[in-house]
C-alpha atoms as a PDB file:
ATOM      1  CA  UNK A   1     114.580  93.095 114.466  1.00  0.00           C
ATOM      2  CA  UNK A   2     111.748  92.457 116.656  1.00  0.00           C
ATOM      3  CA  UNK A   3     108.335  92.890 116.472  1.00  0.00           C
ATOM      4  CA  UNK A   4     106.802  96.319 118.300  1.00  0.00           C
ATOM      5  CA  UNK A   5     105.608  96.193 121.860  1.00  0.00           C
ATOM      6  CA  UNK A   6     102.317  97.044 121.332  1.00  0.00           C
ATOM      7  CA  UNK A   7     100.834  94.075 119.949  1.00  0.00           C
ATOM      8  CA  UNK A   8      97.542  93.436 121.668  1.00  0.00           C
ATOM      9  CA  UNK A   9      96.636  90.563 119.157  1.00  0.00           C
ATOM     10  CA  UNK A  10      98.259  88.247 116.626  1.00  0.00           C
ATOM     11  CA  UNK A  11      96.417  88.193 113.588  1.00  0.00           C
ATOM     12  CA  UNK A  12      96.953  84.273 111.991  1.00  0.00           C
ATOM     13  CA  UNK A  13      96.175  83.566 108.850  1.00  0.00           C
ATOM     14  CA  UNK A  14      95.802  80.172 107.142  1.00  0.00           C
ATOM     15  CA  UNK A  15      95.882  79.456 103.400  1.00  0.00           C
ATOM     16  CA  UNK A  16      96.840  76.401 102.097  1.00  0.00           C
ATOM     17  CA  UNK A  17      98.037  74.911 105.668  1.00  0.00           C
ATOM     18  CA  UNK A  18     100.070  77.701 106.148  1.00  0.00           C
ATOM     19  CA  UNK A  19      99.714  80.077 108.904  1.00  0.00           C
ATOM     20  CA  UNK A  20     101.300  83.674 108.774  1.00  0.00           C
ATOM     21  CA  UNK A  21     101.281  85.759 111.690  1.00  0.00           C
ATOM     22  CA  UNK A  22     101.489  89.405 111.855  1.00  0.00           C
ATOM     23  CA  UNK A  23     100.584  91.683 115.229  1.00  0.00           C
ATOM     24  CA  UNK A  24      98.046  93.705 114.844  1.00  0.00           C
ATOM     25  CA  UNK A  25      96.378  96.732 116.462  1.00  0.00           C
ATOM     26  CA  UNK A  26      93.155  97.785 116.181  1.00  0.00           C
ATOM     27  CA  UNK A  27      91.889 101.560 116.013  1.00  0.00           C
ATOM     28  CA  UNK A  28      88.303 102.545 116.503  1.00  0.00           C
ATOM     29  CA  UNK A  29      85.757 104.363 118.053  1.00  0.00           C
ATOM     30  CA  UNK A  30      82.003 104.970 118.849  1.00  0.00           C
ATOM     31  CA  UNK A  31      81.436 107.009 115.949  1.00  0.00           C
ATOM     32  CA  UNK A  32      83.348 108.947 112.845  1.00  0.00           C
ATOM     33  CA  UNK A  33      85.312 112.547 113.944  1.00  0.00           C
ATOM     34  CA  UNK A  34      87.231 110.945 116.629  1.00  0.00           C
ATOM     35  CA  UNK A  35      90.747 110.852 115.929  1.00  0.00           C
ATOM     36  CA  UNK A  36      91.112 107.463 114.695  1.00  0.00           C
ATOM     37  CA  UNK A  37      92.833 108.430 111.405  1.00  0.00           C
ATOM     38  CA  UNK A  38      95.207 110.962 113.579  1.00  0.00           C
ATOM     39  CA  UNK A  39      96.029 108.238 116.018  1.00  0.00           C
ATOM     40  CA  UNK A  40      96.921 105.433 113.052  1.00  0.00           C
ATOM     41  CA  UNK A  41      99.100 107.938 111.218  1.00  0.00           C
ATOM     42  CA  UNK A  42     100.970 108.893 114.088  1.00  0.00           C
ATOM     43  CA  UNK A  43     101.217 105.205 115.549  1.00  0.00           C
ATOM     44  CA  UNK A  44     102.672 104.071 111.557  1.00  0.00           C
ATOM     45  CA  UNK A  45     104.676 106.660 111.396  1.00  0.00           C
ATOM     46  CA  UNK A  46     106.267 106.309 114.731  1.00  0.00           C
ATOM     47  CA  UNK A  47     106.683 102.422 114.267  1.00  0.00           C
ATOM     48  CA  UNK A  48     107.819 103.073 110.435  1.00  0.00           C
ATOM     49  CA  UNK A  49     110.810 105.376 111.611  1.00  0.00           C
ATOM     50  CA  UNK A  50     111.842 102.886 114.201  1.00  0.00           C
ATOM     51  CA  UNK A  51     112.894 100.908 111.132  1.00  0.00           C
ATOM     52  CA  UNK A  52     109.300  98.298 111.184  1.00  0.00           C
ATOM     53  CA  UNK A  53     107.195  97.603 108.266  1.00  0.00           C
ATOM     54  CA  UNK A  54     103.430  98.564 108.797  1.00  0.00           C
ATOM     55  CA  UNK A  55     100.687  97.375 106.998  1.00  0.00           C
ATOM     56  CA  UNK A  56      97.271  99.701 107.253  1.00  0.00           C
ATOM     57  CA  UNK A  57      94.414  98.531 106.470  1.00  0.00           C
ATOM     58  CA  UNK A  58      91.210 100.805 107.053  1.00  0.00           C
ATOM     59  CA  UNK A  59      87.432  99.066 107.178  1.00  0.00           C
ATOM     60  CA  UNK A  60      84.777 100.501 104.723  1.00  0.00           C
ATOM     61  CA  UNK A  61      85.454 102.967 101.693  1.00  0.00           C
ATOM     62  CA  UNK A  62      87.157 105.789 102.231  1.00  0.00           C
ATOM     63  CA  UNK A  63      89.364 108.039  99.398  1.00  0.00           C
ATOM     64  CA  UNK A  64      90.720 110.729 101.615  1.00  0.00           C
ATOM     65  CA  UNK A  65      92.161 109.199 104.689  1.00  0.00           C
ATOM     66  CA  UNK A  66      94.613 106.454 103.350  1.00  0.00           C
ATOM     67  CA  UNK A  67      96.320 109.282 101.700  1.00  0.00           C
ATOM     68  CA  UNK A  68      97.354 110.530 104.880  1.00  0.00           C
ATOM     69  CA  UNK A  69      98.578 106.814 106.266  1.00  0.00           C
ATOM     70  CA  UNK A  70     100.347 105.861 102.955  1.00  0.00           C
ATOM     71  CA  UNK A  71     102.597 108.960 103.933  1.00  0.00           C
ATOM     72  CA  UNK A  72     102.910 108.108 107.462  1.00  0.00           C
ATOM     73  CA  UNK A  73     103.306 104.063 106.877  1.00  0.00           C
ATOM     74  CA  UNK A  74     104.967 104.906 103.478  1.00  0.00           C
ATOM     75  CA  UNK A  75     103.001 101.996 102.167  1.00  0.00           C
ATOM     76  CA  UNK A  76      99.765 101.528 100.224  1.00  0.00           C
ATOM     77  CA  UNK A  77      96.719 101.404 102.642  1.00  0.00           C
ATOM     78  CA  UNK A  78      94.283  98.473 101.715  1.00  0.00           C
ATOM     79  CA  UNK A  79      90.519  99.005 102.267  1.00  0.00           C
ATOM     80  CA  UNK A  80      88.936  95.774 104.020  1.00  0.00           C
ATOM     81  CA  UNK A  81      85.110  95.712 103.765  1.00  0.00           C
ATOM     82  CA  UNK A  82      83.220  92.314 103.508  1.00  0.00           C
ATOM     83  CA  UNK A  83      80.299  93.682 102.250  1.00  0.00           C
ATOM     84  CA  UNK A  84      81.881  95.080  99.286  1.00  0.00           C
ATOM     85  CA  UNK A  85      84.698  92.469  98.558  1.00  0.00           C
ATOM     86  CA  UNK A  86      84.052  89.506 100.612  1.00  0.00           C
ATOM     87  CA  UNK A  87      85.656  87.605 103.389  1.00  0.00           C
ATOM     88  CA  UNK A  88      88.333  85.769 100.958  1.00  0.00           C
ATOM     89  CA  UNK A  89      89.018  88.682  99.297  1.00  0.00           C
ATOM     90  CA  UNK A  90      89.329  90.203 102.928  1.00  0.00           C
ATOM     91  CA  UNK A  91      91.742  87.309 104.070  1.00  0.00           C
ATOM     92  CA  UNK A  92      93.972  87.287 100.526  1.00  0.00           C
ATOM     93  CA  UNK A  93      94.606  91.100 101.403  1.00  0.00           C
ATOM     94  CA  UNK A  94      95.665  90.468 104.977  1.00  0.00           C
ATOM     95  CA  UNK A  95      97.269  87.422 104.433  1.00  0.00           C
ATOM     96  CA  UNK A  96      99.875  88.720 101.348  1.00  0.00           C
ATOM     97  CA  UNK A  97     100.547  91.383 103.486  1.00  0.00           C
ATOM     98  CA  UNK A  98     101.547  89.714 106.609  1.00  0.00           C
ATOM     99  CA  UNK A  99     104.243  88.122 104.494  1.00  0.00           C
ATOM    100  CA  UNK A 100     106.425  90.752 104.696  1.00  0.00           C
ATOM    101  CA  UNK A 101     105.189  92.821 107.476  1.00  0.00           C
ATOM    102  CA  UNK A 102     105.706  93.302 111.223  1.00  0.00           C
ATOM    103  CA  UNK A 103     102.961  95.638 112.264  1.00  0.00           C
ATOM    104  CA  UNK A 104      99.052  95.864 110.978  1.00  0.00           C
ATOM    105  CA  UNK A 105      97.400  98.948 111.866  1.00  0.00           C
ATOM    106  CA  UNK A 106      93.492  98.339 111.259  1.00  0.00           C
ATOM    107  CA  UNK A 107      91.575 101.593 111.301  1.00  0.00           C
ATOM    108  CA  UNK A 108      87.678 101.157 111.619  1.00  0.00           C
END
């Protein structure tokens, strides 16, 4: 199985020499009440029926919304927020779940 079509950029991730890839899409907009959590959970649902593992990951806390992608990715959703965690923590996150993945959906 291929990777989906829609990759506009290939996250790489080094640890220890090694570098995983994973494409990833980015979702955002100008400010909060846009769609962005509509448009992720259709775009992981659509890629998680067509047989693809999809990895969201949303920026900042939030309790409500990654309900609503676990169900459509059928996946946990992992928050990502340097200020709280940290850029290794950040980079552990993203790069255990490339391992396995084929599609990161990055809400934020």
């Amino acid at each position: 199985m291929t990777t989906p079509d829609t990759t506009v950029l290939t996250t790489k991730l080094e640890t220890n020499n090694v570098i995983t890839q994973c494409p990833a899409l980015f979702i955002s907009a100008p400010a909060s009440n846009q769609g962005k959590t509509t448009v992720t959970a259709a775009l992981a649902r659509y890629h998680s029926k067509q047989g693809y593992i999809v990895r969201v990951f949303k920026t900042g806390p939030d309790f409500i919304d990654p309900t609503i992608l676990e169900k459509a990715s059928k996946h946990p959703v992992y928050q990502i927020d340097l200020w709280m965690g940290g850029e290794h923590h950040c980079r552990q996150l993203l790069y255990s779940a490339a391992k396995d993945a084929d599609l990161f959906l990055i809400e934020g």
